[in-house]
Protein backbone atom coordinates (compact mmCIF):
# COMPACT_ATOMS: atom_id res chain seq x y z
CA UNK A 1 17.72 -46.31 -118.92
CA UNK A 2 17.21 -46.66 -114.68
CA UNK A 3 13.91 -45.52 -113.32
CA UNK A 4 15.73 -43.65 -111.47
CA UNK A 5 16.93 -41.34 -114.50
CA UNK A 6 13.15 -41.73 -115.88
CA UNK A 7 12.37 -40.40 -112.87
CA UNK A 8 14.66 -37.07 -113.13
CA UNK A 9 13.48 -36.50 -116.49
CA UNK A 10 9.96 -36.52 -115.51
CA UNK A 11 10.71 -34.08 -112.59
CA UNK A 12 12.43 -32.09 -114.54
CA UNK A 13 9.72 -31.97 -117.59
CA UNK A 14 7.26 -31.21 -114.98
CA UNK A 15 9.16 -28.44 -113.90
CA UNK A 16 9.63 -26.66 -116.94
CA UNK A 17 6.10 -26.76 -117.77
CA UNK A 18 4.71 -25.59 -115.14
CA UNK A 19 7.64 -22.08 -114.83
CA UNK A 20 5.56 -21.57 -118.24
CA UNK A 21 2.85 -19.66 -116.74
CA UNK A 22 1.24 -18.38 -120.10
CA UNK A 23 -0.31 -21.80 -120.91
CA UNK A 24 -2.49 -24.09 -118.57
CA UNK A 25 -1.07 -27.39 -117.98
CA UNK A 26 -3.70 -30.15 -117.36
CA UNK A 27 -2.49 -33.59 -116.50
CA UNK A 28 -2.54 -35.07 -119.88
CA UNK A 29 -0.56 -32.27 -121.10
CA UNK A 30 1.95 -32.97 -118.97
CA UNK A 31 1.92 -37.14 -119.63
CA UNK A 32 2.20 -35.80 -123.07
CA UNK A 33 5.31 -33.51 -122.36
CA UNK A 34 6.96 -36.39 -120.21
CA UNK A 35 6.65 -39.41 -123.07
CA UNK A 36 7.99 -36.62 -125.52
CA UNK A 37 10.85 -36.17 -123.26
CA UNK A 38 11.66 -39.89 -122.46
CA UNK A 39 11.59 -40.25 -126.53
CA UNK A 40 13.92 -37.83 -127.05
CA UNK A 41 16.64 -39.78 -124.44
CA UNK A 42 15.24 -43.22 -125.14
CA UNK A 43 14.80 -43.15 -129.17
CA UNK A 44 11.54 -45.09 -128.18
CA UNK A 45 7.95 -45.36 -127.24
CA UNK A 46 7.87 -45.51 -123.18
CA UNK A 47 4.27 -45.27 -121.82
CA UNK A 48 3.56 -43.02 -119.03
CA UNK A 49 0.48 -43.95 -117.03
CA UNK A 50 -1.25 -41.31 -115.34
CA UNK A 51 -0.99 -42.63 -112.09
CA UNK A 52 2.97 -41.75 -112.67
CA UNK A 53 2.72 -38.70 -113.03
CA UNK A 54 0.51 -38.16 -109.88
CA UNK A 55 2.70 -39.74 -108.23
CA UNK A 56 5.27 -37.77 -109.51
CA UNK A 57 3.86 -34.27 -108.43
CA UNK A 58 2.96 -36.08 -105.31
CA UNK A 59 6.83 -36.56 -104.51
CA UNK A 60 7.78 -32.81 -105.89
CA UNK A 61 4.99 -31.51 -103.56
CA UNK A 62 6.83 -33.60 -100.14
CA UNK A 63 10.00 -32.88 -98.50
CA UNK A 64 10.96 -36.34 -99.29
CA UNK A 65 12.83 -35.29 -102.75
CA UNK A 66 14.39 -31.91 -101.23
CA UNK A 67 12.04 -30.10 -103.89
CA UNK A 68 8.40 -29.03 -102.00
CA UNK A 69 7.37 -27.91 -105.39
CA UNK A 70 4.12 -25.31 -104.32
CA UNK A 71 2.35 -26.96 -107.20
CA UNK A 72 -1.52 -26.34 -106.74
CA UNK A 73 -4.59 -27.52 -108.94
CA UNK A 74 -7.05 -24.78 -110.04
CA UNK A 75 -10.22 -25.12 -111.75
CA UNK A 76 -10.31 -28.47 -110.76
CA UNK A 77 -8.29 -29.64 -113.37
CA UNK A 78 -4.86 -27.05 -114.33
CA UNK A 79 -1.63 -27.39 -112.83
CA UNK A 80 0.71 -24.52 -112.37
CA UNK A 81 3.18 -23.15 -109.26
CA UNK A 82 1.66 -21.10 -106.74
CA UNK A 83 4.90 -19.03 -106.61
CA UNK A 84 5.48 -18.16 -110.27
CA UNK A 85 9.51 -17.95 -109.59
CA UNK A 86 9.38 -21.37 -108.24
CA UNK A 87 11.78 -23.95 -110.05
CA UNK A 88 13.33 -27.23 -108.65
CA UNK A 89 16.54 -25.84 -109.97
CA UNK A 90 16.74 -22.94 -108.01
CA UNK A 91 16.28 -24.59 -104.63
CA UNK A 92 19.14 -23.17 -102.13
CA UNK A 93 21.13 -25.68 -100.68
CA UNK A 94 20.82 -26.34 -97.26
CA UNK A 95 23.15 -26.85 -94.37
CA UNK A 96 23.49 -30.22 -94.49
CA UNK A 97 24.02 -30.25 -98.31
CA UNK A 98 26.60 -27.21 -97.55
CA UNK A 99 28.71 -29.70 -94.98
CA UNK A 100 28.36 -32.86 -97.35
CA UNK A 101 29.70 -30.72 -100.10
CA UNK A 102 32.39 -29.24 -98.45
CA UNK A 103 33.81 -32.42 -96.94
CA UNK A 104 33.74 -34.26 -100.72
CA UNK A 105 35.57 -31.46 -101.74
CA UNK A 106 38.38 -31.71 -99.22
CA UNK A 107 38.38 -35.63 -99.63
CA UNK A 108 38.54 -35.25 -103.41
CA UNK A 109 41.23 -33.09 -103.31
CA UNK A 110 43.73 -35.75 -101.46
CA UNK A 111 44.03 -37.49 -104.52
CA UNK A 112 45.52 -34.89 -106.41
CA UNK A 113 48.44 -37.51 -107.43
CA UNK A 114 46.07 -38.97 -110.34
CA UNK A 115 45.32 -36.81 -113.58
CA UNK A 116 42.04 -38.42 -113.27
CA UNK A 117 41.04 -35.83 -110.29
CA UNK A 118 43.05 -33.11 -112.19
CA UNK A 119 40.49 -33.12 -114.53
CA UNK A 120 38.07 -31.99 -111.79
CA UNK A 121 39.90 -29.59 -110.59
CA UNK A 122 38.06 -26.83 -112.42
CA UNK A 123 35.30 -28.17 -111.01
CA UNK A 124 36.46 -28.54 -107.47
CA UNK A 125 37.54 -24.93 -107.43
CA UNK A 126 34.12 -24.00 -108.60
CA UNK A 127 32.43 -26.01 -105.81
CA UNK A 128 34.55 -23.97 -103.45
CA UNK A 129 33.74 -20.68 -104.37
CA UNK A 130 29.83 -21.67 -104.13
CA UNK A 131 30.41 -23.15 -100.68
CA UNK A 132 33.04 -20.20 -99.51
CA UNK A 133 30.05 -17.61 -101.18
CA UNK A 134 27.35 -19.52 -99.09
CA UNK A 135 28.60 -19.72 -95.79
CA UNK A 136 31.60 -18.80 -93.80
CA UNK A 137 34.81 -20.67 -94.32
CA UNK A 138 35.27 -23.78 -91.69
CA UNK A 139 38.09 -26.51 -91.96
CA UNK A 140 37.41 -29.73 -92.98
CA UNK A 141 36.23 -32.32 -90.34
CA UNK A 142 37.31 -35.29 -92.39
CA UNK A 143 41.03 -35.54 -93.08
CA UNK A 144 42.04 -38.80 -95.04
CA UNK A 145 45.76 -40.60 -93.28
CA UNK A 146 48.12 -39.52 -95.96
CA UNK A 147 52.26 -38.81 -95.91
CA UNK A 148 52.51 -35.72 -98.36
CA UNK A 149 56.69 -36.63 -98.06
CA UNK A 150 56.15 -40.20 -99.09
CA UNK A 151 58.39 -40.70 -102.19
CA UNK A 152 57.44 -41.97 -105.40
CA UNK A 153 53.72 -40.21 -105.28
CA UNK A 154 54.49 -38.40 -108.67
CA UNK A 155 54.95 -41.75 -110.12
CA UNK A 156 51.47 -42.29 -109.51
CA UNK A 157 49.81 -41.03 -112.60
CA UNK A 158 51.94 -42.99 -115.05
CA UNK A 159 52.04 -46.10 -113.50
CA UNK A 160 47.74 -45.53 -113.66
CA UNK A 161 48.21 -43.81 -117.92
CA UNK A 162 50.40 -46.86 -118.17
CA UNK A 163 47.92 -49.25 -116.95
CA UNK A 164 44.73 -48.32 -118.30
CA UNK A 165 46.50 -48.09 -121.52
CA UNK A 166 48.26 -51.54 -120.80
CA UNK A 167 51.72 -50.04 -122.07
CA UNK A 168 54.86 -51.92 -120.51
CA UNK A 169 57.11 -49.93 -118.18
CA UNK A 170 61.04 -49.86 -117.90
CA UNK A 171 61.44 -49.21 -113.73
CA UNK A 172 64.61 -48.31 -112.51
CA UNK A 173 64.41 -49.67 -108.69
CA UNK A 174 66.53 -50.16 -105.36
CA UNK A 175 65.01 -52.21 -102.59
CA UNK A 176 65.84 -51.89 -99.15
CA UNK A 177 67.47 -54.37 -98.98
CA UNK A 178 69.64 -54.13 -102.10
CA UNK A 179 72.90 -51.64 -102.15
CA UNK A 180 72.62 -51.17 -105.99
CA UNK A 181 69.52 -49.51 -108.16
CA UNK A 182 68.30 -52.16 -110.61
CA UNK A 183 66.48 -51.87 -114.30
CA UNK A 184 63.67 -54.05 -115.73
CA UNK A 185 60.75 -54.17 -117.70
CA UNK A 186 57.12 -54.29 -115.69
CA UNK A 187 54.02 -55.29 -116.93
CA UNK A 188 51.46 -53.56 -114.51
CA UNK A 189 48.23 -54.47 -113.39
CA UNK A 190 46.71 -52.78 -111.01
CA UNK A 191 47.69 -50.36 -107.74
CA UNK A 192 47.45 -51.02 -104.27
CA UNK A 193 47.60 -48.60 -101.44
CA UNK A 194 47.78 -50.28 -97.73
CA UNK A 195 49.12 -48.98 -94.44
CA UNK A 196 49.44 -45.33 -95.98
CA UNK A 197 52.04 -46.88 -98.85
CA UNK A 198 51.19 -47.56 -102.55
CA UNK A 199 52.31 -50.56 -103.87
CA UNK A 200 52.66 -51.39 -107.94
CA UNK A 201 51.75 -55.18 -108.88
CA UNK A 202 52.64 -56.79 -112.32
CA UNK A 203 55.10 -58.80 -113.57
CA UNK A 204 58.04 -58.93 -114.87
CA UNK A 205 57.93 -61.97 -117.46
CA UNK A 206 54.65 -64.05 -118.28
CA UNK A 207 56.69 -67.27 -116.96
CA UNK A 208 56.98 -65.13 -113.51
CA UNK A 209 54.66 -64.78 -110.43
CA UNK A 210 52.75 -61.97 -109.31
CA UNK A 211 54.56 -59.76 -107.76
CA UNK A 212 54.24 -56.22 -105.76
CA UNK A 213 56.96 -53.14 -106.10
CA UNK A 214 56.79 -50.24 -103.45
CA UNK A 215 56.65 -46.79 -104.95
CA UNK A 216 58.70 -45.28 -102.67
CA UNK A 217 61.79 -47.38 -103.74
CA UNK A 218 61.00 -46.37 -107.50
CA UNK A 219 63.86 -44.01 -109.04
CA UNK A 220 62.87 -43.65 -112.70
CA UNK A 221 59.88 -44.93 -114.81
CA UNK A 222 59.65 -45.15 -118.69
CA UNK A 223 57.51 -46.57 -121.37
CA UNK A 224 57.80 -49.31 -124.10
CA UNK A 225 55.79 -49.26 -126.46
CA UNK A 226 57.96 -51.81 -128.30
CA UNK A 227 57.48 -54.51 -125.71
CA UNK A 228 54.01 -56.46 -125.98
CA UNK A 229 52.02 -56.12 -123.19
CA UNK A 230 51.31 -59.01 -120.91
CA UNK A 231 47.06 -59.59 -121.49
CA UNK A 232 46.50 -61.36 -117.78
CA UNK A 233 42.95 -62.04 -116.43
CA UNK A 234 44.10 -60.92 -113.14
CA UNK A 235 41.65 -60.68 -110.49
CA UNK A 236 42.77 -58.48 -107.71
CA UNK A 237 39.84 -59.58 -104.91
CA UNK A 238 40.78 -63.10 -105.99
CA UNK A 239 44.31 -62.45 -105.36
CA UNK A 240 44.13 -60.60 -101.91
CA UNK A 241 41.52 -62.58 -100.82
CA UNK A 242 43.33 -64.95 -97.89
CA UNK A 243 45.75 -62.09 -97.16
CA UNK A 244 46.56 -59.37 -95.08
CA UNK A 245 48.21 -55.98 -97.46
CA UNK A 246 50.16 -56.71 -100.01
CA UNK A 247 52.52 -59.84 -100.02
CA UNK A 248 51.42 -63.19 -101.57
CA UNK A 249 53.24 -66.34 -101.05
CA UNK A 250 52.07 -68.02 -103.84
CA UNK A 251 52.30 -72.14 -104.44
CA UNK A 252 51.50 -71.86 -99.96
CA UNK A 253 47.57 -72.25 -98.93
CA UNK A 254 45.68 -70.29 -96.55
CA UNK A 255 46.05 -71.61 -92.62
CA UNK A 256 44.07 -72.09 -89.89
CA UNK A 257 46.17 -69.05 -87.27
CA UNK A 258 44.43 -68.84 -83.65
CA UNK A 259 44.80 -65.71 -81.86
CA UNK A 260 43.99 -64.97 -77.73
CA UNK A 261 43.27 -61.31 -77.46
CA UNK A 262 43.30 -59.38 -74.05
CA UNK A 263 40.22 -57.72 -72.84
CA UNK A 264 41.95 -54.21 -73.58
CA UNK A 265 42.09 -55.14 -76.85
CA UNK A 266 39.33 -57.35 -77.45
CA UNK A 267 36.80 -55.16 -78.46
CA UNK A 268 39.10 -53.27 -81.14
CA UNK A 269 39.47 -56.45 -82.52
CA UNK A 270 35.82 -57.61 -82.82
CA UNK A 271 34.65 -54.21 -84.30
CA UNK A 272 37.25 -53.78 -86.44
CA UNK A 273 38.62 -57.88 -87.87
CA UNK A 274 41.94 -58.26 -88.68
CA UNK A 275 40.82 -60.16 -91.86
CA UNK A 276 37.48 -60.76 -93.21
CA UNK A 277 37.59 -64.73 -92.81
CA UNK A 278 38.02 -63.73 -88.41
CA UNK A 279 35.73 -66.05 -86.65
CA UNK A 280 35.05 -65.76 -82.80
CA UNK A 281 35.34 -69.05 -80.96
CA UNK A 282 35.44 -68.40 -77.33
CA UNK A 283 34.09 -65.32 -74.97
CA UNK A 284 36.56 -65.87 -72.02
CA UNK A 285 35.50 -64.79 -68.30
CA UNK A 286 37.55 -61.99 -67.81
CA UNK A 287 36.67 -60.42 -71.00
CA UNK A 288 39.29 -62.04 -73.38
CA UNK A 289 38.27 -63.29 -76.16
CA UNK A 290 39.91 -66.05 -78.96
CA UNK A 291 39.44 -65.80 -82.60
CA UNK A 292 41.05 -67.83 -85.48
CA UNK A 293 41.84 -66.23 -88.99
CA UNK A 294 42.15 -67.92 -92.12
CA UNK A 295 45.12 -66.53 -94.03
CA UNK A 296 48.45 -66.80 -95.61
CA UNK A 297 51.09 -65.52 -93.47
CA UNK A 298 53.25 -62.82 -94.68
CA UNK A 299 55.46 -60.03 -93.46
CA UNK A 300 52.41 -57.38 -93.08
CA UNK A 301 50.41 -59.83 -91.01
CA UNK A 302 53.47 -60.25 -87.89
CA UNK A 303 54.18 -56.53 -88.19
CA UNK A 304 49.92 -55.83 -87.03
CA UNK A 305 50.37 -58.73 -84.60
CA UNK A 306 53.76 -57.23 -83.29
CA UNK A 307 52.07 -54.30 -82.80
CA UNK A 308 49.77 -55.50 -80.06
CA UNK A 309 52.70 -56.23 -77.88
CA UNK A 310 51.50 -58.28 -75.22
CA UNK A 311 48.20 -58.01 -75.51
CA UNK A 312 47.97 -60.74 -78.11
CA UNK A 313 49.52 -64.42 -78.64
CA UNK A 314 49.42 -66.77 -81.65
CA UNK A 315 48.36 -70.30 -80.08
CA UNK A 316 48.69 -72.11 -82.98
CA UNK A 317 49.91 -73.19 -85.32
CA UNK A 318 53.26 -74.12 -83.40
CA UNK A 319 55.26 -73.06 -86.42
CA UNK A 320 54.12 -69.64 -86.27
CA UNK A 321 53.76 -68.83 -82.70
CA UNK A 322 58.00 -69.88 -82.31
CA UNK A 323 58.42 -67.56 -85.14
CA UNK A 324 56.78 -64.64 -83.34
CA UNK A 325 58.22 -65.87 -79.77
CA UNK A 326 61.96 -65.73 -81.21
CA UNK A 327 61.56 -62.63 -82.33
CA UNK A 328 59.85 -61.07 -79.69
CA UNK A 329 63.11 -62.29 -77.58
CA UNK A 330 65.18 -60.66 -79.84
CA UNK A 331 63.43 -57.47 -78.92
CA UNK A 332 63.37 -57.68 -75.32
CA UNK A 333 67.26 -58.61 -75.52
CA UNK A 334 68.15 -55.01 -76.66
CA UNK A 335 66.07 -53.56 -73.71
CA UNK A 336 68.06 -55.73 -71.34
CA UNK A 337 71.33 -54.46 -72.73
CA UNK A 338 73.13 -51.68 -71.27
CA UNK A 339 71.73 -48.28 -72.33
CA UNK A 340 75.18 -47.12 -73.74
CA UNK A 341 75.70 -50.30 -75.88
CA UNK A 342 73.70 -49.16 -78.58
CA UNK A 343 75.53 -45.07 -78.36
């Protein structure tokens, strides 16, 4: 058991003895009450020393554990609570508390897609009415980015049953870029959300790679319970490690990608890295700044770099920085065509 859990059981000894205000409660009475406690959790022997449990009325006495327990000694040697209603239980919660609570709740309730947090919900509901009964009702300050019309959310909760129970799935899908739906069996391992999207990775044989299916182009999902499911030590921080979202080229190794940033954007990219492995190399004078990542390149990587427009450009490798050029022309071509070309 954690000392912090000793701890709580201590406090919470403590406290019950001392709302007992028919018997006096010396300190060995309560070391007594506190190792009888701990054996009763524990199944074993756990020595209290008495400096514990000084130090333990100490802490219920401060402001530092939220409790300032009015615990006072009299005749020099009994403990008991100055207020005789007094309990560490009953302590109101405070404003702080009261925001912190309310803003869990709201958060908590985002993820309604997963049984998991339906389980809660009773809970939830009963956190609300405490909060709504103990101070006036205020919106939430603290809104998650979610798409509530995003397809494929209800999927969500059977892809994670399937999962956890490591059950095989039949997935009837249609990718963006193909005209016709498509059926196969899926062997899923974990779920990915990034860029506001939730992504499904598994496989579809043991012979095949990895592989990542977006939610939103799922049409139908069943179970097999026939089909053995695929036992892979998969190791998702492994896997994602030298990438940006959710695309792997596998067999291809990591590269060396250098990166000038403008001074507009400069410090958005120093407080908030494009990829953990971002290294700054060079401050320039007029507040630019060059940084070199150490990544795979993939499809979610040139859509973030795209979206700096001109305030970024690849310097190396060569490879990647005519990649990014050619398209980039493509772009500007269509604003250099006549506006009623594209009508």
């Amino acid at each position: 058991m954690s000392q912090n859990k000793n701890a709580l059981i201590r406090y919470k000894t403590i406290d019950k003895c001392l709302q007992n205000k028919y018997r006096q409660w010396t300190l060995e009475d309560l070391i007594e009450c506190c190792s009888e406690a701990l054996f009763e959790y524990e199944g074993r022997e756990n020595p209290i020393s008495k400096r514990t449990i000084q130090m333990d009325i100490q802490l219920m006495r401060s402001e530092k554990l939220g409790y300032n327990a009015p615990i006072v000694v009299y005749d020099k040697k009994y403990y008991k609570y100055e207020d005789d209603e007094f309990s560490i239980t009953d302590i109101p919660l405070t404003e702080t508390d009261m925001n912190v609570l309310t803003e869990t709740v709201s958060m908590l309730k985002q993820f309604k897609d997963f049984s998991l947090f339906s389980d809660v919900s009773d809970i939830l509901q009963r956190l609300e009415d405490k909060i709504y009964a103990e101070k006036s009702h205020t919106k939430p300050v603290i809104y998650l980015d979610k798409n509530e019309n995003l397809k494929g959310l209800h999927f969500l909760d059977e892809i994670y049953q399937a999962i956890i129970k490591k059950v095989a799935i039949v997935i009837t899908y249609k990718s963006f870029k193909s005209r016709e739906e498509t059926k196969f069996h899926f062997h899923p391992f974990i779920l990915k959300e990034f860029n506001n999207r939730w992504f499904l990775v598994g496989k579809t044989k043991s012979s095949q790679p990895i592989t990542n299916l977006a939610l939103d182009r799922i049409i139908a999902i069943d179970y097999d319970f026939n089909l053995p499911y695929i036992e892979e030590d998969f190791d998702a921080d492994l896997f994602y490690k030298n990438v940006i979202g959710v695309t792997v080229n596998q067999g291809l190794q990591p590269r060396r990608i250098e990166l000038w940033i403008d001074a507009v954007n400069a410090p958005y990219v120093l407080t908030k890295p494009l990829h953990s492995s971002q290294r700054l190399i060079k401050e320039n004078e007029d507040g630019s700044i060059i940084v070199h990542l150490f990544i795979l390149p993939n499809y979610e990587m040139e859509r973030i770099l795209l979206g700096f427009g001109d305030g970024i450009e690849i310097l190396r490798p060569e490879n990647l920085r005519k990649r990014m050029q050619k398209i980039l022309q493509k772009a500007l071509s269509r604003y250099e065509l006549d506006n009623n070309s594209a009508l």
